[in-house]
Every structure is written in C-alpha cells, then in structure tokens.
C-alpha atoms as a PDB file:
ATOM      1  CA  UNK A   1      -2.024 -32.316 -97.579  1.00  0.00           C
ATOM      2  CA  UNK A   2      -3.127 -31.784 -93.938  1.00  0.00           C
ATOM      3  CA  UNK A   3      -4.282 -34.503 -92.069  1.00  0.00           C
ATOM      4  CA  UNK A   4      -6.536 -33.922 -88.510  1.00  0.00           C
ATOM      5  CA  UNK A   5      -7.585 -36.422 -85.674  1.00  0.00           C
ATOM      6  CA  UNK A   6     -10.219 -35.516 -83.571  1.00  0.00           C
ATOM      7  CA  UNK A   7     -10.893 -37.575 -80.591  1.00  0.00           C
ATOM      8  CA  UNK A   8     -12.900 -37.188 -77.832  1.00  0.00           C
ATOM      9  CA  UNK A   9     -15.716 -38.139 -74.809  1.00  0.00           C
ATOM     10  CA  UNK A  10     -19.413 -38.901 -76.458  1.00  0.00           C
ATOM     11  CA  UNK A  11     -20.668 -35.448 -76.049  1.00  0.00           C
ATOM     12  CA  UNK A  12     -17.733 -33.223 -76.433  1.00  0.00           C
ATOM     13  CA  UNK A  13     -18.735 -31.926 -79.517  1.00  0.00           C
ATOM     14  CA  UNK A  14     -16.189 -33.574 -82.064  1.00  0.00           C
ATOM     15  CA  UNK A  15     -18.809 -33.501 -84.563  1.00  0.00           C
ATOM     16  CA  UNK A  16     -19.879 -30.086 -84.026  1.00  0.00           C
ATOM     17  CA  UNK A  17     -16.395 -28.943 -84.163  1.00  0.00           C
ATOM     18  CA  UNK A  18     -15.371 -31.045 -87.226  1.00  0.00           C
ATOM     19  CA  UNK A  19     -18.539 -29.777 -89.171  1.00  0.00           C
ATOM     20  CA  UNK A  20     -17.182 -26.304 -88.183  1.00  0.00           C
ATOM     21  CA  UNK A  21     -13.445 -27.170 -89.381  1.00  0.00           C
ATOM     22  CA  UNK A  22     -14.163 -28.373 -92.411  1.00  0.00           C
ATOM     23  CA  UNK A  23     -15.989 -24.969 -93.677  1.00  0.00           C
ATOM     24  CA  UNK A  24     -12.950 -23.298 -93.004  1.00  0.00           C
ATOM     25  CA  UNK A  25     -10.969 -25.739 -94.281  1.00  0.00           C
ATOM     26  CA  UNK A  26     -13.054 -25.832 -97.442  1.00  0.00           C
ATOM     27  CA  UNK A  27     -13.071 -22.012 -97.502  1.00  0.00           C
ATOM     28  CA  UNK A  28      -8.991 -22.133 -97.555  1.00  0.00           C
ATOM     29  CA  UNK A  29      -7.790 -24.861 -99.317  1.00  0.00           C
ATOM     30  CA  UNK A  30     -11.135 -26.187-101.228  1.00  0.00           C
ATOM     31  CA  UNK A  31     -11.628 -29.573-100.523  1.00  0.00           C
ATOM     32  CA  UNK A  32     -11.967 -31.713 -97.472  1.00  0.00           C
ATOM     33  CA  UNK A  33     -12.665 -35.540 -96.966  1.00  0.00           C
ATOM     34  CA  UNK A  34     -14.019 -36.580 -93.686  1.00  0.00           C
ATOM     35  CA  UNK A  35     -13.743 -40.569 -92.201  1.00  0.00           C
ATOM     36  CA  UNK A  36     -14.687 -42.070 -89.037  1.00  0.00           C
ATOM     37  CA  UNK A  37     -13.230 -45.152 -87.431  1.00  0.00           C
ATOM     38  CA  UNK A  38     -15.020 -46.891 -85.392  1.00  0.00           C
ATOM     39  CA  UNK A  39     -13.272 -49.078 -82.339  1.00  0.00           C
ATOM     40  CA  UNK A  40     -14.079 -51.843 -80.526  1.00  0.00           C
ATOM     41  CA  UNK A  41     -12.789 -51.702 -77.665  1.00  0.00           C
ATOM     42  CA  UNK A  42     -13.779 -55.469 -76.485  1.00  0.00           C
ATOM     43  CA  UNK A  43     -11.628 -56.491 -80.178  1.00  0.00           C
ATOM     44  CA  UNK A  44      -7.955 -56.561 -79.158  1.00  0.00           C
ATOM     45  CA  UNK A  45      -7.378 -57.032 -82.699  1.00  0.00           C
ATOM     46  CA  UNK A  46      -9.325 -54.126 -83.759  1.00  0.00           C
ATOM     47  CA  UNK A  47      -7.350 -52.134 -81.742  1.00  0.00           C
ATOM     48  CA  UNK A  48      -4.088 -53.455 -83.233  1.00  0.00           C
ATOM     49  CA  UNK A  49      -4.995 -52.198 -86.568  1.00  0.00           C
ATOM     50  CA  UNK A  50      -5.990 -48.683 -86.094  1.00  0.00           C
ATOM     51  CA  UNK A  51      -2.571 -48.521 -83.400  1.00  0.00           C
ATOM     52  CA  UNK A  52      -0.744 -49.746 -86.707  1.00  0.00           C
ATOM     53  CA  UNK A  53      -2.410 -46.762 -88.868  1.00  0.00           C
END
C-alpha cells in the first residue's frame, strides 16, 4: 500500500494535482481511495489529533 499527503496554500492546485494522481495511480495499481481532513486551526485539540495520526 502507498500512502500520499498533499498539502498546500488555497489555490495551489492540490486538487487539480490529486485528481491527476489518482488516474495514474488507478492506471498502475487499480484502485485508489481519496480523504480529506479538515483542520481547525482556532481547535488546539483538533490539531492534537491529526499531529497524533
């Protein structure tokens, strides 16, 4: 199994990138499962949890 982060500005083009990754992906190795995570930055226990990940 491969795992991949992408993290970046608003605007970077994550999305655009990951959309474009998983083809490939899917073309190699067949399958691919995508998740976001979603931080709060103003929750210092939010934070905890995806540092503990």
């Amino acid at each position: 199994m491969t795992q991949v982060a992408i993290d970046g500005i608003d605007g970077a083009g994550k999305t655009t990138f990951a959309d474009a990754l998983a083809v490939e992906l899917e073309k190699s190795r067949g399958s691919v499962i995508r998740a976001s995570v979603l931080i709060n930055n103003n929750d210092p226990d939010a934070s905890r949890i995806i540092r503990a990940c």
